[in-house]
N, C-alpha and C. Protein backbone atom coordinates (compact mmCIF):
# COMPACT_ATOMS: atom_id res chain seq x y z
N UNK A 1 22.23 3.57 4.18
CA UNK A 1 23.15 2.65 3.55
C UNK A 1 22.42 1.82 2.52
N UNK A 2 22.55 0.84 2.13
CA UNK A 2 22.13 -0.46 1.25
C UNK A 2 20.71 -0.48 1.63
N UNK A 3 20.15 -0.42 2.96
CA UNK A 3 18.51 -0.48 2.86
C UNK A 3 18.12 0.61 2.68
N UNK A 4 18.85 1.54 3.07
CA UNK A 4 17.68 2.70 2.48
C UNK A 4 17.76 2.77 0.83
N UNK A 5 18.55 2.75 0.02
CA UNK A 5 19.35 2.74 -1.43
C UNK A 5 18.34 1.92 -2.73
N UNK A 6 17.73 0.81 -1.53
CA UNK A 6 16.17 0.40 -2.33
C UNK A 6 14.96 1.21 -2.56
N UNK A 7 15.05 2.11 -1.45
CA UNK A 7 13.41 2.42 -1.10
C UNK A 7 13.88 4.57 -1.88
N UNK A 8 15.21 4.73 -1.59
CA UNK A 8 15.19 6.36 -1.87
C UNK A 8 14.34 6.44 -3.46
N UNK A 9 14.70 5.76 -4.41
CA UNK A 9 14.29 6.07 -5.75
C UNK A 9 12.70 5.93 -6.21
N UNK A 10 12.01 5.65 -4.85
CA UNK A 10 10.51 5.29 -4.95
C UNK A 10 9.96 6.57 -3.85
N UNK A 11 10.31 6.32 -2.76
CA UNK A 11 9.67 6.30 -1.96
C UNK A 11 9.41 7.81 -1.41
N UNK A 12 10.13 9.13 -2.24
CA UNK A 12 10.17 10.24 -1.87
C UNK A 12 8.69 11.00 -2.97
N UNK A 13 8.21 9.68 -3.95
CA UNK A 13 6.94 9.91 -4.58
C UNK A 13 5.77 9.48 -3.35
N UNK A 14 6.04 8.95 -2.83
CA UNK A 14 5.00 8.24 -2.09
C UNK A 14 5.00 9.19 -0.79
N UNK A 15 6.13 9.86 -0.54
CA UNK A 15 5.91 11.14 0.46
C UNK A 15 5.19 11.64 -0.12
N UNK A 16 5.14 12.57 -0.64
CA UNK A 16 4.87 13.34 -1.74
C UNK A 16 3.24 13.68 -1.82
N UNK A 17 2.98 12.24 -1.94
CA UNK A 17 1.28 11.73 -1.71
C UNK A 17 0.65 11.95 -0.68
N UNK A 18 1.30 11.26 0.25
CA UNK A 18 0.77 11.37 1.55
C UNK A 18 0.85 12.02 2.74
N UNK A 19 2.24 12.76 2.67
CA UNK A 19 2.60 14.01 3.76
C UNK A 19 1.63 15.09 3.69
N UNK A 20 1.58 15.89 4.61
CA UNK A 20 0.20 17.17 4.31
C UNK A 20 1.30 18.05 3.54
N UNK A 21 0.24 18.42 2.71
CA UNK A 21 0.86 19.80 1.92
C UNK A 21 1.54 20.64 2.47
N UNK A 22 1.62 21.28 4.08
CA UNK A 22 2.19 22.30 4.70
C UNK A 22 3.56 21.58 5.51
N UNK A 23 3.49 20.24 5.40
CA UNK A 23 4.87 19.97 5.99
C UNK A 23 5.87 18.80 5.23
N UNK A 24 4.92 18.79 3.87
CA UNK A 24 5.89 17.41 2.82
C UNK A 24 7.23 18.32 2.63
N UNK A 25 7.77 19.74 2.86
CA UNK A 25 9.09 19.59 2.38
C UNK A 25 10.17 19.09 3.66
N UNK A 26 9.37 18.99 4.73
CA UNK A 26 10.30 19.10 6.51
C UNK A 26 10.13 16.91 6.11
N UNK A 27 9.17 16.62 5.59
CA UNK A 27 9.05 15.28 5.62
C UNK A 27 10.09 14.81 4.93
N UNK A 28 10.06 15.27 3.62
CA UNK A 28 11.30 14.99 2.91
C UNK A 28 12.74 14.79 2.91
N UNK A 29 12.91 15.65 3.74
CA UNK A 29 13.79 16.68 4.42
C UNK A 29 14.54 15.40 5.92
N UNK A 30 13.44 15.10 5.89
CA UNK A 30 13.78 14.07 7.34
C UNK A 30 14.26 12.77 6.95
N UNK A 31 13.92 12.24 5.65
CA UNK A 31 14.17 11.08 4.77
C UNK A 31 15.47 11.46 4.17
N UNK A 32 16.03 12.49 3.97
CA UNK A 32 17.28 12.69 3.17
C UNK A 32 18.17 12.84 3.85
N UNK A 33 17.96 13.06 5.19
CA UNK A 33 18.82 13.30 6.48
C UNK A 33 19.08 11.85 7.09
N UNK A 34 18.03 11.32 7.03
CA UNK A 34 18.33 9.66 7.23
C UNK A 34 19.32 9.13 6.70
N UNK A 35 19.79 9.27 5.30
CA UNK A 35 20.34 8.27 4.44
C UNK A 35 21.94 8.65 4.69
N UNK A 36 22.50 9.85 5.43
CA UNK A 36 23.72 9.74 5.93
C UNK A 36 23.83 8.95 7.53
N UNK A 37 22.68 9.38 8.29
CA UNK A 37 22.38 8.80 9.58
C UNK A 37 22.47 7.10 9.55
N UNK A 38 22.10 6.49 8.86
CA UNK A 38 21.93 5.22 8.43
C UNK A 38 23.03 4.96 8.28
N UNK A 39 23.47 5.31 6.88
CA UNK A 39 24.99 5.02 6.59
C UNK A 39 26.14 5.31 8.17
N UNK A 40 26.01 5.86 8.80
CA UNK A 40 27.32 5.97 9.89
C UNK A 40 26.70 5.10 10.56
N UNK A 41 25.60 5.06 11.35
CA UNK A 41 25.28 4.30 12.24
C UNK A 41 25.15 2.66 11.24
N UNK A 42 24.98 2.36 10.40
CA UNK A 42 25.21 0.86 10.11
C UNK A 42 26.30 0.76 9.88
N UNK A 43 27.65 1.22 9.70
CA UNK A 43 28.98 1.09 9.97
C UNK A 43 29.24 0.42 11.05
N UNK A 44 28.97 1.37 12.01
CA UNK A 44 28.82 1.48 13.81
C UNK A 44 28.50 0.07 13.88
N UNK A 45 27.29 -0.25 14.01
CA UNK A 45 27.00 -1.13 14.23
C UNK A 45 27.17 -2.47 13.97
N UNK A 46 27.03 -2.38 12.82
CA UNK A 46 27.74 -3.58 11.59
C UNK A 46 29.52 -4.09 11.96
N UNK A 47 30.17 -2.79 12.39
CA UNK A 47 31.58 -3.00 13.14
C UNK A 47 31.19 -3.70 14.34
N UNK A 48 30.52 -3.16 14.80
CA UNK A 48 30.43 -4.26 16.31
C UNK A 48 30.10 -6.04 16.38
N UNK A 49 29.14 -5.98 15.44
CA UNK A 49 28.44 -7.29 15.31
C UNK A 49 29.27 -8.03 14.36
N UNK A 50 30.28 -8.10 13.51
CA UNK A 50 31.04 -8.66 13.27
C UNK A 50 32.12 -8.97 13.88
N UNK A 51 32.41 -8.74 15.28
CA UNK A 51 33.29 -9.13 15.65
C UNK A 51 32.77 -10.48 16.06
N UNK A 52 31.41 -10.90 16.19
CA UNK A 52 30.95 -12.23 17.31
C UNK A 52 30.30 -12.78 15.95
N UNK A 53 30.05 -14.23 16.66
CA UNK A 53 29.82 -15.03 15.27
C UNK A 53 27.56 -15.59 15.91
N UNK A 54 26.82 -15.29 14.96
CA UNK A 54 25.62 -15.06 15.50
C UNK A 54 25.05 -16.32 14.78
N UNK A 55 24.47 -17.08 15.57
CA UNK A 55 23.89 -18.13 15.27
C UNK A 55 24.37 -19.39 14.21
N UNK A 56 26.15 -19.37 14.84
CA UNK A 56 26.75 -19.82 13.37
C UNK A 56 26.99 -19.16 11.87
N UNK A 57 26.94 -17.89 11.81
CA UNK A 57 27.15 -17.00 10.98
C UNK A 57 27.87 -16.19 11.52
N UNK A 58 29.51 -16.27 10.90
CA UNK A 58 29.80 -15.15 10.77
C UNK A 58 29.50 -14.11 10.79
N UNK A 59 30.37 -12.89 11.86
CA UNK A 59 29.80 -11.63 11.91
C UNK A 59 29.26 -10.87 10.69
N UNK A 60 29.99 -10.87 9.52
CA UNK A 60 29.91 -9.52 8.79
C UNK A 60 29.00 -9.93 7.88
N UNK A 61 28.57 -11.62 7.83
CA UNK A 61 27.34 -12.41 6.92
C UNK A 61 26.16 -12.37 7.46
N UNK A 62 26.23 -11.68 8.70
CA UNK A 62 24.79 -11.78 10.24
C UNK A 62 24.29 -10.29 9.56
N UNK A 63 25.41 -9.25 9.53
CA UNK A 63 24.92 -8.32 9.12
C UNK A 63 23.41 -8.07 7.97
N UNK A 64 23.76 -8.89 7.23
CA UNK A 64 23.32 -8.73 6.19
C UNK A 64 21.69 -9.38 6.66
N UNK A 65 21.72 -10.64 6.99
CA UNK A 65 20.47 -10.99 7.82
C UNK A 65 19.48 -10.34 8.83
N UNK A 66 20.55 -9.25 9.46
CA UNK A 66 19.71 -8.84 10.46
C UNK A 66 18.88 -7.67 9.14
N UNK A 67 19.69 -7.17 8.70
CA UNK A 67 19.16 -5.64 7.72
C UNK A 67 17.61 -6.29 7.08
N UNK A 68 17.87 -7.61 6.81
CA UNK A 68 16.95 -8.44 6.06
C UNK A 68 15.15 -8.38 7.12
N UNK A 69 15.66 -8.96 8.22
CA UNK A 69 14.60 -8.75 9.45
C UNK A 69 14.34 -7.55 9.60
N UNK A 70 15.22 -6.62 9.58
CA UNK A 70 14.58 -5.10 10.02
C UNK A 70 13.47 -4.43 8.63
N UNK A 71 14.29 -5.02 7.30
CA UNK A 71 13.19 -4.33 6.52
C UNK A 71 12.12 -4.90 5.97
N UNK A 72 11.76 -6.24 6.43
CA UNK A 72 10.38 -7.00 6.23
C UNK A 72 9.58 -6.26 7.24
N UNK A 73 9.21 -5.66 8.11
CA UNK A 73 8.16 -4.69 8.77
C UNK A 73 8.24 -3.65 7.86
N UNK A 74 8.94 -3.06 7.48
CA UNK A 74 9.29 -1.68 6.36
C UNK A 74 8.37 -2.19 5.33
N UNK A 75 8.34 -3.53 4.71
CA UNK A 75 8.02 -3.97 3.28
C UNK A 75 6.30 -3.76 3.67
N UNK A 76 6.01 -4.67 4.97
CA UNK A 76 4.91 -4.47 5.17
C UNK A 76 4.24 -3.74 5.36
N UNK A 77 4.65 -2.16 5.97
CA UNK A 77 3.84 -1.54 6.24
C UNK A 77 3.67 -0.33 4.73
N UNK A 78 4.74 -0.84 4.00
CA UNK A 78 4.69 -0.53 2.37
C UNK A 78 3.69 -0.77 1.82
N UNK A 79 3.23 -2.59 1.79
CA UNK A 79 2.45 -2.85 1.13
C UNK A 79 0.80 -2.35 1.31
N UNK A 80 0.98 -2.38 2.93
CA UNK A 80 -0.40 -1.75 3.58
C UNK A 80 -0.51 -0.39 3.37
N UNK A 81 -0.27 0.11 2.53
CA UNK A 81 -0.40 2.11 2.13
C UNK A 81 -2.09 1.72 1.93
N UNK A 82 -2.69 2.50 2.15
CA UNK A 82 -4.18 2.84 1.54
C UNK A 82 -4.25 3.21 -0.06
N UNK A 83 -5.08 2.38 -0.22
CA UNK A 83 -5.27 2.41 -2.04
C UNK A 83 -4.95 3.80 -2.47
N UNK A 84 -5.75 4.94 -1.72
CA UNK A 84 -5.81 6.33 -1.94
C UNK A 84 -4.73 6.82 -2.20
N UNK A 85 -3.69 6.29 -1.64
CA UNK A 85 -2.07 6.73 -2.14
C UNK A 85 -1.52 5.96 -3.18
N UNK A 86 -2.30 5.51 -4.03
CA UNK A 86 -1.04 4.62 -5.14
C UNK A 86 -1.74 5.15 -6.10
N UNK A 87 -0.55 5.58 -6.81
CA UNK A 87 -0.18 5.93 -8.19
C UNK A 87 -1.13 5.85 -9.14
N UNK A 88 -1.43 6.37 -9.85
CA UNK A 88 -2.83 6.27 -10.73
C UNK A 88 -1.89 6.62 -12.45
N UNK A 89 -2.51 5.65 -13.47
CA UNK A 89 -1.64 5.85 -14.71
C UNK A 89 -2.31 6.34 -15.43
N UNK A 90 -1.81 7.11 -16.66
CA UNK A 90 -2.61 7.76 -17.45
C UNK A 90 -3.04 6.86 -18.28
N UNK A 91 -4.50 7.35 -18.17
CA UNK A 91 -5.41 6.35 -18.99
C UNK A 91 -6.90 5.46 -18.42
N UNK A 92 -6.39 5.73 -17.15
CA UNK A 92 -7.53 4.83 -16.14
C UNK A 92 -8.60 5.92 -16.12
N UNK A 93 -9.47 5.50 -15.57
CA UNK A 93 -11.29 6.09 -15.94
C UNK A 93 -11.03 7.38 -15.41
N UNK A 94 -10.44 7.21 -13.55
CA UNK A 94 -10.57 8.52 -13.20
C UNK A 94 -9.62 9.60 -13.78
N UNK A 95 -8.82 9.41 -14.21
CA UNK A 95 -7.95 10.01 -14.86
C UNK A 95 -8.26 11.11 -16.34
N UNK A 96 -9.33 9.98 -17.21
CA UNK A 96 -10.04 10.29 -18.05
C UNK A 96 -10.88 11.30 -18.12
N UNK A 97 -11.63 10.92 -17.08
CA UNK A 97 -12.96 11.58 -16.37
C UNK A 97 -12.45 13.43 -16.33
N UNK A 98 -11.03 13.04 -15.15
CA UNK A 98 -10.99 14.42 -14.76
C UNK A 98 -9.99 15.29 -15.87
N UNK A 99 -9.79 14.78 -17.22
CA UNK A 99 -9.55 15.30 -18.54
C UNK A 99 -10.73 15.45 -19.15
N UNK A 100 -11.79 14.97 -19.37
CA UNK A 100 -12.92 15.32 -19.86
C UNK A 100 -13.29 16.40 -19.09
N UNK A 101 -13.46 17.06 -17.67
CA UNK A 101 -13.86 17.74 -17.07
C UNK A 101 -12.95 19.26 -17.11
N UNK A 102 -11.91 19.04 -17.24
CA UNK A 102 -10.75 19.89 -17.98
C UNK A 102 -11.49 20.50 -18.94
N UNK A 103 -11.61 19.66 -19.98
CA UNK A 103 -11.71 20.36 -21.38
C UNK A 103 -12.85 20.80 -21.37
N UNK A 104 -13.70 20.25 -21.16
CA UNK A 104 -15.35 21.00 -20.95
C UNK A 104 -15.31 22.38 -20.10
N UNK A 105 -14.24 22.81 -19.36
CA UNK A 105 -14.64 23.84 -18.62
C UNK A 105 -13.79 24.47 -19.26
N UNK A 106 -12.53 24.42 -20.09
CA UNK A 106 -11.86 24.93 -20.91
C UNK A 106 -12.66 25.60 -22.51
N UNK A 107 -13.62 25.25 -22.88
CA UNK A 107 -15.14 25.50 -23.62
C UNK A 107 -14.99 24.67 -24.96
């Protein structure tokens, strides 16, 4: 639903990176299967919890709070990826390097 809807347009690069080569398409695969799973089950759920009013919030305004708590562990364990998996732009040394090493073996 709505939390996954942040993370689909990023985060199937960042599989990509870090899944092993022999099982990133079943990984993928498990993330795209989520995003209907999510969607019914936060219906589900989201129907239930609006019927009761949670900490002085309205049900269907709690919703939105709780989604908030569930994806700050998500954010975090985002931010904690190992350097080794982030994105490298064209232009940075190693990048350079392994274009210089290209063309030199290219003659």
């Amino acid at each position: 639903g709505v939390g996954e809807a942040s993370f689909s347009g990023f985060f199937v690069t960042i599989l990509d990176n870090i899944a092993p080569k022999e099982s990133r398409t079943m990984w993928i695969g498990i993330f795209y299967c989520m995003i209907p799973t999510g969607t019914a089950l936060g219906i589900a759920s989201c129907g239930a919890i609006s019927q009761y009013e949670v900490h002085g919030i309205s049900g269907w305004r709690a919703c939105f709070f709780i989604e908030a708590i569930v994806a700050c562990p998500v954010i975090v364990l985002a931010c904690m990826f190992p350097s080794k998996y982030a994105p490298t732009t064209i232009g940075t040394e190693s990048n350079t390097a392994i274009g210089e090493e290209e063309q030199a073996a290219d003659g």
